[in-house]
PDB file of N, CA and C in Angstrom:
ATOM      1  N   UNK A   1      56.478  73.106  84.653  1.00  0.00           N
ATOM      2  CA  UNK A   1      57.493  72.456  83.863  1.00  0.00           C
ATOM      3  C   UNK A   1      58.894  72.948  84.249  1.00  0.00           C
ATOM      4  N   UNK A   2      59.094  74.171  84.553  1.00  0.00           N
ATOM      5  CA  UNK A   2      60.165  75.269  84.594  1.00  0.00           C
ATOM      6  C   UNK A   2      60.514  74.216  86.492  1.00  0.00           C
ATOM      7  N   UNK A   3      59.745  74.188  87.068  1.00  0.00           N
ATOM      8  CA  UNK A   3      60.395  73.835  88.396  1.00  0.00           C
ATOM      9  C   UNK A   3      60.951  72.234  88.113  1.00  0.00           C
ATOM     10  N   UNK A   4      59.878  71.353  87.558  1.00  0.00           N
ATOM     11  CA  UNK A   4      60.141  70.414  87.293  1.00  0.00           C
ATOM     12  C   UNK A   4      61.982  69.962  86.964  1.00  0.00           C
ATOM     13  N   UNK A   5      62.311  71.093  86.036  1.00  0.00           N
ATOM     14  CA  UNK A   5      63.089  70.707  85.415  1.00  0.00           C
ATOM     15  C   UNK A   5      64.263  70.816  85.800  1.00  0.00           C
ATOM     16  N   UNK A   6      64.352  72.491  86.817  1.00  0.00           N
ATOM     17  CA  UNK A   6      64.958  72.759  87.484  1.00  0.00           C
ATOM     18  C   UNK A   6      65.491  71.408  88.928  1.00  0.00           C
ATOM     19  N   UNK A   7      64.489  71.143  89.497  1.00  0.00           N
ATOM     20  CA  UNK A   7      64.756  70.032  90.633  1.00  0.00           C
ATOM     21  C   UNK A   7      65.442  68.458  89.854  1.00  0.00           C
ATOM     22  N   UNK A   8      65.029  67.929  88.164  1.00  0.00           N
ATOM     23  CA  UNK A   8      65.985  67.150  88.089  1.00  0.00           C
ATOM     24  C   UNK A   8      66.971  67.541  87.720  1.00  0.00           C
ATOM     25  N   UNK A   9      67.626  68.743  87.373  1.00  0.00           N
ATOM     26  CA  UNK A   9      68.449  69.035  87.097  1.00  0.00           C
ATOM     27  C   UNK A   9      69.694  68.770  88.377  1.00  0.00           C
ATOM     28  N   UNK A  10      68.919  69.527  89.240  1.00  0.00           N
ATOM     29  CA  UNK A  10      69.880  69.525  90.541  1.00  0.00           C
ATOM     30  C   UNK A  10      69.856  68.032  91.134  1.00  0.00           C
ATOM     31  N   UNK A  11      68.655  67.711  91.148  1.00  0.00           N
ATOM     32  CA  UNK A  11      69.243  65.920  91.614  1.00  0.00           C
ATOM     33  C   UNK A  11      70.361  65.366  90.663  1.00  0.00           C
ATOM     34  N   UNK A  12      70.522  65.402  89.238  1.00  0.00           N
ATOM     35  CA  UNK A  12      71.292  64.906  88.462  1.00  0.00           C
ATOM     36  C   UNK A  12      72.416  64.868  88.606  1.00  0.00           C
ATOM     37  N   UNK A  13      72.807  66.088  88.860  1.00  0.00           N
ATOM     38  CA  UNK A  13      74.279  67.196  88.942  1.00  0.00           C
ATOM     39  C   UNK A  13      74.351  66.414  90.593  1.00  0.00           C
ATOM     40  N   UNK A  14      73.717  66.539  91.465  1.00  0.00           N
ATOM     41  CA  UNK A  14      74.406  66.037  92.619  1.00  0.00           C
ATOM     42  C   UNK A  14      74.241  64.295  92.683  1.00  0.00           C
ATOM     43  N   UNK A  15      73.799  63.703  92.506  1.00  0.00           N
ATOM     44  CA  UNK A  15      73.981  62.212  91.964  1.00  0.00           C
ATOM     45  C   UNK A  15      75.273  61.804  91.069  1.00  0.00           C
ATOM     46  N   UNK A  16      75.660  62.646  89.943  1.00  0.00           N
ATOM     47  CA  UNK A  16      76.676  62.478  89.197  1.00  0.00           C
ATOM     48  C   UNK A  16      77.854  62.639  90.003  1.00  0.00           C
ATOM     49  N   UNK A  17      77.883  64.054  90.551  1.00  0.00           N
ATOM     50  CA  UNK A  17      79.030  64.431  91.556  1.00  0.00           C
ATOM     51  C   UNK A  17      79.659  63.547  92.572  1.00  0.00           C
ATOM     52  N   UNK A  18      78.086  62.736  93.055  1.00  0.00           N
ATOM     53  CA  UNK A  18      78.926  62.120  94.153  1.00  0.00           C
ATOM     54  C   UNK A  18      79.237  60.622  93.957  1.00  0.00           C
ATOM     55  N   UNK A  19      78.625  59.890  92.415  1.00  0.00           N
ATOM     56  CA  UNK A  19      79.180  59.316  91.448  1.00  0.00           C
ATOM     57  C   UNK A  19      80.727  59.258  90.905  1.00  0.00           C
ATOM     58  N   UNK A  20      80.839  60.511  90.583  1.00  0.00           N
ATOM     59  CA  UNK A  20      82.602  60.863  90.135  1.00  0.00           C
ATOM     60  C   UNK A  20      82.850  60.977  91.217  1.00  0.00           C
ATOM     61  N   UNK A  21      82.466  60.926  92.376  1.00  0.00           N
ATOM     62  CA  UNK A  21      83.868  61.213  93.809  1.00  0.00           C
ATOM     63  C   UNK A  21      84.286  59.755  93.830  1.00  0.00           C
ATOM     64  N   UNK A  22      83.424  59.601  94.104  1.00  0.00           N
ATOM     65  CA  UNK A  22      83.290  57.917  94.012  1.00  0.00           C
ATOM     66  C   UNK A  22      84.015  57.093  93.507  1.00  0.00           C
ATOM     67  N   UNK A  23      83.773  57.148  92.120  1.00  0.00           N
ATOM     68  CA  UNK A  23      84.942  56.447  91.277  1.00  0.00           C
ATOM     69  C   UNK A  23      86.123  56.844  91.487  1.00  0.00           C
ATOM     70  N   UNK A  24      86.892  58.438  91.368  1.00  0.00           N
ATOM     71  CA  UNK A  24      88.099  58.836  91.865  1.00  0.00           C
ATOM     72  C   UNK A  24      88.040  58.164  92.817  1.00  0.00           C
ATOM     73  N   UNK A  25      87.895  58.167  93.820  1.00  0.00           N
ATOM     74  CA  UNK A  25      88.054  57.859  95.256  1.00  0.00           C
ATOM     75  C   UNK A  25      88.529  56.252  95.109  1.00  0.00           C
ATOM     76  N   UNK A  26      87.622  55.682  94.589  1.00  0.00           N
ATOM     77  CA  UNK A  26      88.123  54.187  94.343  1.00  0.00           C
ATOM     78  C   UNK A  26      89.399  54.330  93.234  1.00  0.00           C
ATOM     79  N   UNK A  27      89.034  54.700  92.428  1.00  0.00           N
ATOM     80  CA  UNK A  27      90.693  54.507  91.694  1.00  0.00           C
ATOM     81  C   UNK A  27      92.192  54.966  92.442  1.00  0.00           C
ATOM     82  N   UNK A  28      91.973  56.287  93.348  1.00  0.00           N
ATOM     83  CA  UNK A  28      93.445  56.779  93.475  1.00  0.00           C
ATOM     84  C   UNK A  28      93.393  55.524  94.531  1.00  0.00           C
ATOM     85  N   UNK A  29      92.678  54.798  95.251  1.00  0.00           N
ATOM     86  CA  UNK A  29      92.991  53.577  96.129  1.00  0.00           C
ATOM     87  C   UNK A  29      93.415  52.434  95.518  1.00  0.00           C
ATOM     88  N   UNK A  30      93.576  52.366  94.632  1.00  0.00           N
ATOM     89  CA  UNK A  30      94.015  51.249  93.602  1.00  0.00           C
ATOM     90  C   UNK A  30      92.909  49.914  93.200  1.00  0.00           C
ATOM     91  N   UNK A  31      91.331  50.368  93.397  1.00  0.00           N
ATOM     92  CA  UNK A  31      90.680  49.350  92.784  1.00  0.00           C
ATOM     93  C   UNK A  31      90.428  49.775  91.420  1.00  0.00           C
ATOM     94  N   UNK A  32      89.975  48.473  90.810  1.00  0.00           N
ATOM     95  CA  UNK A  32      89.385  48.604  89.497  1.00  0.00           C
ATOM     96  C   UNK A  32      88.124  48.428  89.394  1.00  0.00           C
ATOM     97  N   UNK A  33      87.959  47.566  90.102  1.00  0.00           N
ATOM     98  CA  UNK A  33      86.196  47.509  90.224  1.00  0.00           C
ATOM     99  C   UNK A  33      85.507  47.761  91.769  1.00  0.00           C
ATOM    100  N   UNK A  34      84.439  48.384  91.518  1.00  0.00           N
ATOM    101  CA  UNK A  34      83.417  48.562  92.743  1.00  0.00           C
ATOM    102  C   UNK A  34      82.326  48.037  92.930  1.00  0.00           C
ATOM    103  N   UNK A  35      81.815  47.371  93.852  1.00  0.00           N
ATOM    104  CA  UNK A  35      80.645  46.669  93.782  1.00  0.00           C
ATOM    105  C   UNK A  35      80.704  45.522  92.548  1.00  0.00           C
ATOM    106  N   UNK A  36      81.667  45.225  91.878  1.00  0.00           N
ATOM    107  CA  UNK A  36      81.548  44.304  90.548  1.00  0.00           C
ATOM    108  C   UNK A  36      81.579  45.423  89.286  1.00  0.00           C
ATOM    109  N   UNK A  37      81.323  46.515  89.351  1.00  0.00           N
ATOM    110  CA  UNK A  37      81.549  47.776  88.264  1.00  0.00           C
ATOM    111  C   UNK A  37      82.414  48.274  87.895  1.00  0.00           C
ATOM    112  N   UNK A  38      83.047  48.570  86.521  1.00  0.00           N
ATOM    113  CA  UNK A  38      84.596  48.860  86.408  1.00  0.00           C
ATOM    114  C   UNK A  38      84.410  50.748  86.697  1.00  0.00           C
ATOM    115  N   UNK A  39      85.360  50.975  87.765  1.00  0.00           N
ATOM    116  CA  UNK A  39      85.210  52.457  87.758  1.00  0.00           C
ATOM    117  C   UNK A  39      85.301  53.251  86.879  1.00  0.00           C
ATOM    118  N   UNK A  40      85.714  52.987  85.731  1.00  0.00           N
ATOM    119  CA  UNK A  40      85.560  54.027  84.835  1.00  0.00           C
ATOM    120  C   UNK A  40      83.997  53.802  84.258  1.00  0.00           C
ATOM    121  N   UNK A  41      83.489  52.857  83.851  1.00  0.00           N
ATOM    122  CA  UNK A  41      82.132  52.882  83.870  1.00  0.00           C
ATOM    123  C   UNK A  41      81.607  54.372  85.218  1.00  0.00           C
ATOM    124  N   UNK A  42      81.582  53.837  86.120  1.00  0.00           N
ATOM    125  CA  UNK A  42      81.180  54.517  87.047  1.00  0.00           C
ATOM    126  C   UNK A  42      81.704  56.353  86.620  1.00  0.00           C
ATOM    127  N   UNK A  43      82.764  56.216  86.385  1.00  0.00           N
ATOM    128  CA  UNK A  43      83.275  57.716  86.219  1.00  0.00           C
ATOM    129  C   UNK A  43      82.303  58.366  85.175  1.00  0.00           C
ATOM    130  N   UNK A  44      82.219  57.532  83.849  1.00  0.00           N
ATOM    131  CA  UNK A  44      81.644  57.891  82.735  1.00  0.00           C
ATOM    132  C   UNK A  44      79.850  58.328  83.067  1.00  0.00           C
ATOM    133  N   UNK A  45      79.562  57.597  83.926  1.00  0.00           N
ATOM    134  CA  UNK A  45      78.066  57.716  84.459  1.00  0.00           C
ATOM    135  C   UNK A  45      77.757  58.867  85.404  1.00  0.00           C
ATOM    136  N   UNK A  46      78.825  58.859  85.626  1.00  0.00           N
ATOM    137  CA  UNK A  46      78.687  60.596  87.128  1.00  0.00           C
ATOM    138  C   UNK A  46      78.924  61.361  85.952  1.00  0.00           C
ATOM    139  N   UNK A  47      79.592  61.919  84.754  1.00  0.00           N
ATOM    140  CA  UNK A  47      79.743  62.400  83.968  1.00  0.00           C
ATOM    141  C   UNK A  47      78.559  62.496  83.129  1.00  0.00           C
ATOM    142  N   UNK A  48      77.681  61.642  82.621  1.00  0.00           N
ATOM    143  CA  UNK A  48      76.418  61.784  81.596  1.00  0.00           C
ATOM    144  C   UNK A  48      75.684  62.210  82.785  1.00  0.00           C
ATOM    145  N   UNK A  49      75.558  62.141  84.165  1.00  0.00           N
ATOM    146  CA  UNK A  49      74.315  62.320  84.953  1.00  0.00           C
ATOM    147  C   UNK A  49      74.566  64.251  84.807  1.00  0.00           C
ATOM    148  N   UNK A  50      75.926  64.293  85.399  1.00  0.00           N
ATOM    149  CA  UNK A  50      75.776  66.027  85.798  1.00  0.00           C
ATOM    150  C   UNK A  50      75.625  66.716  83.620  1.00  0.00           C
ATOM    151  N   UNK A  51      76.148  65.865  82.728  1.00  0.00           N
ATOM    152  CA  UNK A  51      75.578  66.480  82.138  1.00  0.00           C
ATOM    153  C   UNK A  51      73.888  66.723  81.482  1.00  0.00           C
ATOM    154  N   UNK A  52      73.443  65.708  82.133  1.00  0.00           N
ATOM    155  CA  UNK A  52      71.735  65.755  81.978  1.00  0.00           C
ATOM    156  C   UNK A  52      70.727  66.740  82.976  1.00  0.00           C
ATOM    157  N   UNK A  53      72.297  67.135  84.426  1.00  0.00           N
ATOM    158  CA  UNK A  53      71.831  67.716  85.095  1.00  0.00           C
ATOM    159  C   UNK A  53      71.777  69.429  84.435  1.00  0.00           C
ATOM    160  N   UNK A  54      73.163  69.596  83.880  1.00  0.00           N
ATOM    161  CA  UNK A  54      73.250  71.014  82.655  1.00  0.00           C
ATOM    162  C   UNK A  54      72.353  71.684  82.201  1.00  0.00           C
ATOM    163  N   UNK A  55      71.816  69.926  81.088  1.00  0.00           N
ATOM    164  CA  UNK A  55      70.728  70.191  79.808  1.00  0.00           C
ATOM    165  C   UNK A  55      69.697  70.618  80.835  1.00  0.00           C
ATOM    166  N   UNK A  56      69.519  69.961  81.820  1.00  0.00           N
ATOM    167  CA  UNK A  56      68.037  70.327  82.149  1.00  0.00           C
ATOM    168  C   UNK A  56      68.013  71.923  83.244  1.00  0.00           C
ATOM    169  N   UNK A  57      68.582  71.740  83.678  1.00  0.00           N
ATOM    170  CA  UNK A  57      68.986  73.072  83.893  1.00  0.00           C
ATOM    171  C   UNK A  57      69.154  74.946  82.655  1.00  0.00           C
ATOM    172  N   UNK A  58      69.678  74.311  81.826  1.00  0.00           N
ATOM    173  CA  UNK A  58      69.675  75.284  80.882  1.00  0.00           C
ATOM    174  C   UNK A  58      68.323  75.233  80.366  1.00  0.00           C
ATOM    175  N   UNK A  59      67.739  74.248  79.927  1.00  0.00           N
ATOM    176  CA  UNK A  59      66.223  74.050  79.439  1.00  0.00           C
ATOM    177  C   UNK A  59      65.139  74.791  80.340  1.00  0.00           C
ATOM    178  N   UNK A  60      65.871  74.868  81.255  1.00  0.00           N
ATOM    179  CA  UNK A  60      65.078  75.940  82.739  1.00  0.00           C
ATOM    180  C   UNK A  60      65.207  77.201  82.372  1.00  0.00           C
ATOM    181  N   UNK A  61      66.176  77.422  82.184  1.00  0.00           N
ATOM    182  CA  UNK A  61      66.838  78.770  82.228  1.00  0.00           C
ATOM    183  C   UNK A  61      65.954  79.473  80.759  1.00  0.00           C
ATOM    184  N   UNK A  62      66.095  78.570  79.879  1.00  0.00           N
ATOM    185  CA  UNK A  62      65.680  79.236  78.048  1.00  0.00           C
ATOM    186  C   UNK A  62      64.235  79.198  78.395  1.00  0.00           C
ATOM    187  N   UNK A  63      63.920  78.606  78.757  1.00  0.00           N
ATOM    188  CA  UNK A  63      62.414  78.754  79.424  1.00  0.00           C
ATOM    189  C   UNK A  63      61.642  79.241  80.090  1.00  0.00           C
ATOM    190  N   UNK A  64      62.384  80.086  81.027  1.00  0.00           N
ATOM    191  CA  UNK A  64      62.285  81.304  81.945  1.00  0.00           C
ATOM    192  C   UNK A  64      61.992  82.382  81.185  1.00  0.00           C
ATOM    193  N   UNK A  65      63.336  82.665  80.896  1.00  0.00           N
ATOM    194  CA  UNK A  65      63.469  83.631  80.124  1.00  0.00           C
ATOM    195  C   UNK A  65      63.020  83.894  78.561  1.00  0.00           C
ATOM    196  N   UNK A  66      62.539  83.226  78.542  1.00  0.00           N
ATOM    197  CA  UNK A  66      60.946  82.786  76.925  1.00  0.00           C
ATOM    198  C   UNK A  66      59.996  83.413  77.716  1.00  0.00           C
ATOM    199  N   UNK A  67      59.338  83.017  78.624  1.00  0.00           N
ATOM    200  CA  UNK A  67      58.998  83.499  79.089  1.00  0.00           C
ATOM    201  C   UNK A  67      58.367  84.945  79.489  1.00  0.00           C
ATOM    202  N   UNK A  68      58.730  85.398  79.854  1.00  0.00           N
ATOM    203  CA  UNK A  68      59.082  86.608  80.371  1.00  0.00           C
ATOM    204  C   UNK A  68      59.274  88.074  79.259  1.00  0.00           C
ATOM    205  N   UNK A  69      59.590  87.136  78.310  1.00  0.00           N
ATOM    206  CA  UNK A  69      59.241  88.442  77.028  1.00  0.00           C
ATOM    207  C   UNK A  69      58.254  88.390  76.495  1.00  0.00           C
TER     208      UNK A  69
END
C-alpha cells in the first residue's frame, strides 16, 4: 500500500507540474485557451493534481512511520 501510494503520489506531483508549466507558459504568451481549454482551468488542475500528489505522499509517510512503532 505504502509503495503504491508513494508512486501515485510522484506521478501526480509531476503531471501537475508539468500541467502548471504549461498553462504559465501559455498565458505569459498571450493565449487564453489551449487545445479549446481555458488556461486557468488548466492552471487550477496542475494545482489539485500536485496537491493529490502531497496527500498521497504524506499518507505514505504517516504510514511508514505507524508502522514502525
Amino acid at each position: 500500500m505504502e509503495n503504491s501510494l508513494l508512486w501515485i503520489g510522484r506521478a501526480a506531483g509531476a503531471v501537475g507540474a508539468v500541467v502548471s508549466v504549461a498553462a504559465v507558459g501559455a498565458r505569459v504568451t498571450g493565449q487564453y485557451f489551449l487545445q479549446g481549454i481555458q488556461v486557468g482551468t488548466l492552471l487550477m488542475g496542475g494545482v489539485a493534481a500536485m496537491v493529490l500528489g502531497c496527500l498521497c505522499l504524506l499518507a505514505a509517510l504517516t504510514a511508514s512511520s505507524r508502522s514502525r512503532q
